[in-house]
Protein backbone atom coordinates (compact mmCIF):
# COMPACT_ATOMS: atom_id res chain seq x y z
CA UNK A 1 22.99 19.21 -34.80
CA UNK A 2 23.29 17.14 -32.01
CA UNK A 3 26.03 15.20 -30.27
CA UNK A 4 26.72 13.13 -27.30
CA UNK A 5 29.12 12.51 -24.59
CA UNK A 6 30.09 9.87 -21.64
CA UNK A 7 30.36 9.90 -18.03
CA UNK A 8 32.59 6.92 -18.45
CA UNK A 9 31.65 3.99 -15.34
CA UNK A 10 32.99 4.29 -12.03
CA UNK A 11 32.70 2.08 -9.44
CA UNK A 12 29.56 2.18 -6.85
CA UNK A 13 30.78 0.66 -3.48
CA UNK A 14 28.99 -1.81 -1.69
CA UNK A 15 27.21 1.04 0.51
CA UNK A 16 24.25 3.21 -0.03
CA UNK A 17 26.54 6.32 -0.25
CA UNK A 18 26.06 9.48 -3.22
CA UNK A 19 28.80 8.97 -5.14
CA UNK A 20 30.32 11.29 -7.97
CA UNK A 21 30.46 9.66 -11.41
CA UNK A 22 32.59 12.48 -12.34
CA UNK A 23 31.91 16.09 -14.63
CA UNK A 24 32.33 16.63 -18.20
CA UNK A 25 31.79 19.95 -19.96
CA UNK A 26 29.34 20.44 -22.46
CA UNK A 27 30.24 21.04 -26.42
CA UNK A 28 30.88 24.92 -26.87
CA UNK A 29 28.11 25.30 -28.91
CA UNK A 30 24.85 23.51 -27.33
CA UNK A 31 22.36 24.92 -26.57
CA UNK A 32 20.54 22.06 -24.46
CA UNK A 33 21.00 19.34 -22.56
CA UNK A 34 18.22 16.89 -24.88
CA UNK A 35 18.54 13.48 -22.33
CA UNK A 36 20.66 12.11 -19.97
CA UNK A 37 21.02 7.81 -20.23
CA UNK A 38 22.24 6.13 -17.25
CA UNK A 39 24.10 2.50 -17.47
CA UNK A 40 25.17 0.30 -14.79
CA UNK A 41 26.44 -3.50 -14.17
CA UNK A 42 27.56 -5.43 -11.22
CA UNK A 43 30.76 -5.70 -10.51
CA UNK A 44 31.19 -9.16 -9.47
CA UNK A 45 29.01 -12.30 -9.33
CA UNK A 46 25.78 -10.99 -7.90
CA UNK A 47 25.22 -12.25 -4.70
CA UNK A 48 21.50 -14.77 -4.13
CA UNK A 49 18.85 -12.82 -2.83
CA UNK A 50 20.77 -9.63 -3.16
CA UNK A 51 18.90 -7.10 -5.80
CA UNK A 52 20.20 -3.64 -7.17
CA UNK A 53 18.08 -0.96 -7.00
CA UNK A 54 19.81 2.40 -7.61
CA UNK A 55 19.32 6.06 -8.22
CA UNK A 56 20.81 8.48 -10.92
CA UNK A 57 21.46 12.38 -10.09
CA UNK A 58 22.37 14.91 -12.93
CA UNK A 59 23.31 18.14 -11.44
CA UNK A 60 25.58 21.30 -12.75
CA UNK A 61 27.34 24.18 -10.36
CA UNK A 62 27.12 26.60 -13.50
CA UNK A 63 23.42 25.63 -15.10
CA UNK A 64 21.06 27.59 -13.46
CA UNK A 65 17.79 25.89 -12.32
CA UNK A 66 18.44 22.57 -13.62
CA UNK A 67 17.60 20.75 -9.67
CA UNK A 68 16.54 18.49 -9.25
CA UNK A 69 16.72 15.17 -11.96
CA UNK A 70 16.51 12.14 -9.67
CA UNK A 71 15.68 8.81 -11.61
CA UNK A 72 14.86 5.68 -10.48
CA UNK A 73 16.85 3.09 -12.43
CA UNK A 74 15.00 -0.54 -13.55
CA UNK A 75 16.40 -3.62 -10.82
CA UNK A 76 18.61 -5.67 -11.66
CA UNK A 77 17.16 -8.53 -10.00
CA UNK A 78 19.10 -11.59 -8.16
CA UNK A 79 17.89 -15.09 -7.91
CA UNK A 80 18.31 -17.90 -5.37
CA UNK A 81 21.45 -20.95 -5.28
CA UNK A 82 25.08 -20.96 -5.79
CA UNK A 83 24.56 -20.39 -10.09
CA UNK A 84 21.66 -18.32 -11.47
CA UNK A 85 21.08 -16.24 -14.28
CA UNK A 86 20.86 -12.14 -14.40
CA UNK A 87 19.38 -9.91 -16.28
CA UNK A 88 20.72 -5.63 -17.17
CA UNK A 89 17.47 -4.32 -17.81
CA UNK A 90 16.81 -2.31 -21.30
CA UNK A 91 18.90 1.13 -20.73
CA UNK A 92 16.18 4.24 -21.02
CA UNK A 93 17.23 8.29 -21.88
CA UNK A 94 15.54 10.52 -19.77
CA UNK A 95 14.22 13.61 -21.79
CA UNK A 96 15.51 16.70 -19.77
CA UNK A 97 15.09 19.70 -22.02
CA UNK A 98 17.74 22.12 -20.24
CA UNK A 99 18.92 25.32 -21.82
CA UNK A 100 22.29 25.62 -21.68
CA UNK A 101 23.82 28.90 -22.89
CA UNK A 102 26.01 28.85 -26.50
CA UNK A 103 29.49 29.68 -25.98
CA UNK A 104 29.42 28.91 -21.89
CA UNK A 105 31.66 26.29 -20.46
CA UNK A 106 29.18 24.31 -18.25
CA UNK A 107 29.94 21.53 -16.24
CA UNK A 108 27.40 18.69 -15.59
CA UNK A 109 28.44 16.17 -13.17
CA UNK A 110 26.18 12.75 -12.99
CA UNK A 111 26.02 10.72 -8.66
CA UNK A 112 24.81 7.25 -8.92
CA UNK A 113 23.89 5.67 -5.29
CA UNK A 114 22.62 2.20 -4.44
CA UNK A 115 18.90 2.04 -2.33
CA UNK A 116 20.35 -1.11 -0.74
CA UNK A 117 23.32 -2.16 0.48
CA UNK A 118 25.09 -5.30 -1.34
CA UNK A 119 27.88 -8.13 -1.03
CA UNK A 120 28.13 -7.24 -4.46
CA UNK A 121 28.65 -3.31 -5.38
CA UNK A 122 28.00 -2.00 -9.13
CA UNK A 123 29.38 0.58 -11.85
CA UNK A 124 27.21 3.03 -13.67
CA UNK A 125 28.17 5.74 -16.24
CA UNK A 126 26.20 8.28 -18.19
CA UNK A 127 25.22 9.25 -21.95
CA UNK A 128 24.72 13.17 -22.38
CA UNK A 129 22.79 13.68 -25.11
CA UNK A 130 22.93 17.30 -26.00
CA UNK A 131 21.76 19.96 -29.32
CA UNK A 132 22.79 23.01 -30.60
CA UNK A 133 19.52 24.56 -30.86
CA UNK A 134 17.40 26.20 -28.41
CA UNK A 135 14.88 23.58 -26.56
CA UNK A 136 11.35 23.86 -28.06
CA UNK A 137 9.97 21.67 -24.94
CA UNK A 138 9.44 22.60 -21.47
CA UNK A 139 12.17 21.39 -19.13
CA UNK A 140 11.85 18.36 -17.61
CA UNK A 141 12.01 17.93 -13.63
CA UNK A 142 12.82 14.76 -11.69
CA UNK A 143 12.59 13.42 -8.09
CA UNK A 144 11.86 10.19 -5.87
CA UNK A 145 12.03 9.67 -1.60
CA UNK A 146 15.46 9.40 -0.51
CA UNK A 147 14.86 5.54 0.64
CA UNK A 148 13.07 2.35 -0.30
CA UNK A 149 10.34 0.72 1.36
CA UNK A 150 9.98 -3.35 2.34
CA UNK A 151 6.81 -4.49 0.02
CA UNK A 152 6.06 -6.83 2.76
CA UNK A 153 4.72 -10.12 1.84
CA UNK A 154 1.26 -9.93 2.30
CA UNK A 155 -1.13 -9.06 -1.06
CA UNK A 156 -2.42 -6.12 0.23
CA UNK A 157 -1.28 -2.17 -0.04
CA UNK A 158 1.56 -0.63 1.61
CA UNK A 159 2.76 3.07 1.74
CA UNK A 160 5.98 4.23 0.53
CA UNK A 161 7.73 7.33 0.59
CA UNK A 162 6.45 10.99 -0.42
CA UNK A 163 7.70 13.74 -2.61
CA UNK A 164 7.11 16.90 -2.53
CA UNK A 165 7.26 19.38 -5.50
CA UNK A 166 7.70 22.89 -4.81
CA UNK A 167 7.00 24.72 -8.54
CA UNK A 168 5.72 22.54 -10.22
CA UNK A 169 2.83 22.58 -12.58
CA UNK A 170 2.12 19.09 -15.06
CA UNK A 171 2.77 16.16 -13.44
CA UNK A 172 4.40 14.08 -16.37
CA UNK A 173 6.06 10.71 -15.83
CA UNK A 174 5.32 8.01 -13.30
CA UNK A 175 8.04 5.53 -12.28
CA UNK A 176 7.69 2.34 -10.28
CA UNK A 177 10.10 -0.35 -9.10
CA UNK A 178 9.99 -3.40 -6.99
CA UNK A 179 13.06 -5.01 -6.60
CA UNK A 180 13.00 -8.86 -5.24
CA UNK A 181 14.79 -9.70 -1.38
CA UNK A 182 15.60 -13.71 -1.46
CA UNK A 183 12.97 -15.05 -4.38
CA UNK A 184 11.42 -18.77 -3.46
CA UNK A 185 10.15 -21.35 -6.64
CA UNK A 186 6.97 -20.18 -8.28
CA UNK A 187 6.19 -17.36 -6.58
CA UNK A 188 6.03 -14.10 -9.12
CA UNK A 189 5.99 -10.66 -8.73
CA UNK A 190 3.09 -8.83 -9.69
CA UNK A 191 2.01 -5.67 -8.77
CA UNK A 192 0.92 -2.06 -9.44
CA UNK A 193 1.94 1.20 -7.53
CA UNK A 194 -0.33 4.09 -6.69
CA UNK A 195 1.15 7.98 -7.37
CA UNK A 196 -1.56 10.16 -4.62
CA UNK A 197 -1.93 13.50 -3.24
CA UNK A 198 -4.87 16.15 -2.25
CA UNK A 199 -2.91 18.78 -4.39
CA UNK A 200 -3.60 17.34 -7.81
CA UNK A 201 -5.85 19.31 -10.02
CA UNK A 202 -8.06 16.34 -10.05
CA UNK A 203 -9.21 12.93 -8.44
CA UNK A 204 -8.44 10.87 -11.03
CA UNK A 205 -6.48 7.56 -10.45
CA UNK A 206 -3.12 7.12 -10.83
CA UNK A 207 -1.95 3.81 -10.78
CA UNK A 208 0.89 2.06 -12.77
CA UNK A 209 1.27 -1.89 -13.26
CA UNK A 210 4.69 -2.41 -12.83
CA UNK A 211 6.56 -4.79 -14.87
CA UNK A 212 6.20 -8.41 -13.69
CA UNK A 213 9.29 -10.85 -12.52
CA UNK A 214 8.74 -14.40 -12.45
CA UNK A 215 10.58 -17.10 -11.15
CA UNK A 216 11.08 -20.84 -11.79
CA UNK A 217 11.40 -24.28 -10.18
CA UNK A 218 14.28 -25.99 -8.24
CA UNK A 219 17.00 -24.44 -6.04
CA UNK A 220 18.74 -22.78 -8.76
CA UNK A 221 16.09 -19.77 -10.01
CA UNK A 222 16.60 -16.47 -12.40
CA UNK A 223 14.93 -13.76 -11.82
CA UNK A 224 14.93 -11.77 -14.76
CA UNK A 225 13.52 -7.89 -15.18
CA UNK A 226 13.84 -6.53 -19.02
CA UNK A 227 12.95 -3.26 -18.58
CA UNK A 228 11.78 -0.40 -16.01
CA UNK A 229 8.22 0.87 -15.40
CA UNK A 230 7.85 3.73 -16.31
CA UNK A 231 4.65 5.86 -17.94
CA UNK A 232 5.12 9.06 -19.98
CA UNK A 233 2.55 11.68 -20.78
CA UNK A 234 0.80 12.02 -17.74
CA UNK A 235 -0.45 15.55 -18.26
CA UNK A 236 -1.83 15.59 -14.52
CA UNK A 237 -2.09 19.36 -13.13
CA UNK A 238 -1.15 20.26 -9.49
CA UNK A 239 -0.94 22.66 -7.15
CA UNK A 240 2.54 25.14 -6.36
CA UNK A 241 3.47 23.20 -3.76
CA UNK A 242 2.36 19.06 -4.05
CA UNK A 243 3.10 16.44 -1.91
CA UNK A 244 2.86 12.78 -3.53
CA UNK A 245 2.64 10.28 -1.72
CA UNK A 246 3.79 6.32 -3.54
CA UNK A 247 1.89 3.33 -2.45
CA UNK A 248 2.29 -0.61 -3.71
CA UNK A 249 0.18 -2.57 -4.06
CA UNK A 250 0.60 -6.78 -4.16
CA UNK A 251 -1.54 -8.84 -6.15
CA UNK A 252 0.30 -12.22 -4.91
CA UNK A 253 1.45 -13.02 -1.50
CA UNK A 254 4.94 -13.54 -0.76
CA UNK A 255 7.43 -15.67 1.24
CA UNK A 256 10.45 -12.96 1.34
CA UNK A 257 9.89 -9.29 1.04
CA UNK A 258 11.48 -7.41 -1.44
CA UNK A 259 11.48 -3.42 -1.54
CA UNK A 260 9.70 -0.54 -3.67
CA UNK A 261 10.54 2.31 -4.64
CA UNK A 262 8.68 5.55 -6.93
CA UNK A 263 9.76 8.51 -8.92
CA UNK A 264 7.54 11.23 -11.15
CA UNK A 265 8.77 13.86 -13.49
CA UNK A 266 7.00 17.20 -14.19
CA UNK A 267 7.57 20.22 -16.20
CA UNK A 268 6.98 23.45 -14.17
CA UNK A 269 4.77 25.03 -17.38
């Protein structure tokens, strides 16, 4: 049997601080914490040239080694004039696999925080999708750099942030997402990110097209993202202690930068 409970949407200021969506306590019974599904919207009109580009946190006082489960959530990307379209990007339930113990009165509490700071600030909730019966998967593990990079404007590569996994044994998930600064007619956004480190179990490439934005003609453009970019099933082994290091590349040239950001998920079995 499963169920599922909200983190009902708070408010995100306009800042880049943590903030607490709040805590709910699991169902008496489960037995694992299946997914988590993080939502979000702007809170006003969304200001031109102003993109959001946030993180969700799931973390728990009482659930023993469930640190750390970081996401990366898609853009929602702005456009350029006084009147433009937006678009919420597809939500998407990250698979965590926790045990949780029958009977225990657990708390999980869910942060949202914005990479960039806005006119414009944003709510975001949480889905908690949880089961009664023991997990049968290994639990999943999440993490991204603390801040975004500028992409630059220039079609060429440039580094992002590291992480660094400490415990970690199958690299599984690969997350990518370039959010656009003040978008100009014609120009899309097209581009791939690179997931690297020494401490893989291999040399194989790792390198994710991310999903494509275009924009349109005139003075009044929407730039629209339907979904984020992420791979599953990776299945990449690395060493104890790995250090990743996130690197875009642009296949078109730019007039504006806009920012990048990565995120991976691994299983520690």
């Amino acid at each position: 049997m499963t169920s599922y409970t909200i983190i009902p949407p708070v408010t995100i200021g306009t800042g880049v601080a943590k903030t607490s969506l709040g805590t709910t306590a699991k169902p008496a019974d489960s037995q694992n914490l299946i997914e988590f599904t993080p939502f979000y919207a702007p809170t006003g009109a969304v200001t031109a040239g102003q993109s959001f580009l946030s993180e969700t946190a799931v973390e728990s006082v009482s659930v023993t080694d469930i640190l750390p489960k970081r996401i990366v959530n898609a853009p929602i990307q702005a456009g350029l004039g006084a009147t433009f379209s937006t678009m919420i990007p597809i939500i998407e339930a990250w698979e965590t696999n926790t045990p949780l113990e029958s009977g225990s009165n657990d708390i999980i509490q869910a942060f949202g925080q914005s990479q960039i700071a806005n006119a414009v600030g944003f709510v975001m909730g949480c889905e908690l999708h949880y089961s009664n019966s023991r997990p049968t998967r290994a639990q999943m593990f999440y993490d991204k750099p603390d801040n975004e990079t500028s992409s630059g404007t220039g079609a060429t590569t440039v580094s992002g942030g590291t992480i660094t996994i400490n415990g970690g044994r199958t690299l599984q998930t690969l997350t990518g997402e370039l959010s656009a600064g003040t978008v100009v007619a014609s120009e899309s956004y097209i581009s791939s990110m690179q997931f690297n480190s020494p401490n893989f179990d291999n040399s194989q490439n790792l390198e994710i097209a991310l999903q494509p934005v275009s924009t349109g003609l005139s003075t009044l453009i929407g730039t629209l993202q339907p979904k984020s970019s992420t791979r599953k099933n990776v299945g990449m082994g690395m060493k104890s202690t790995c250090t990743i290091t996130t690197v875009l590349r642009l296949s078109e040239a730019l007039t504006n930068a806009g920012n990048f950001i990565g995120g991976i998920g691994y299983t520690k079995s």
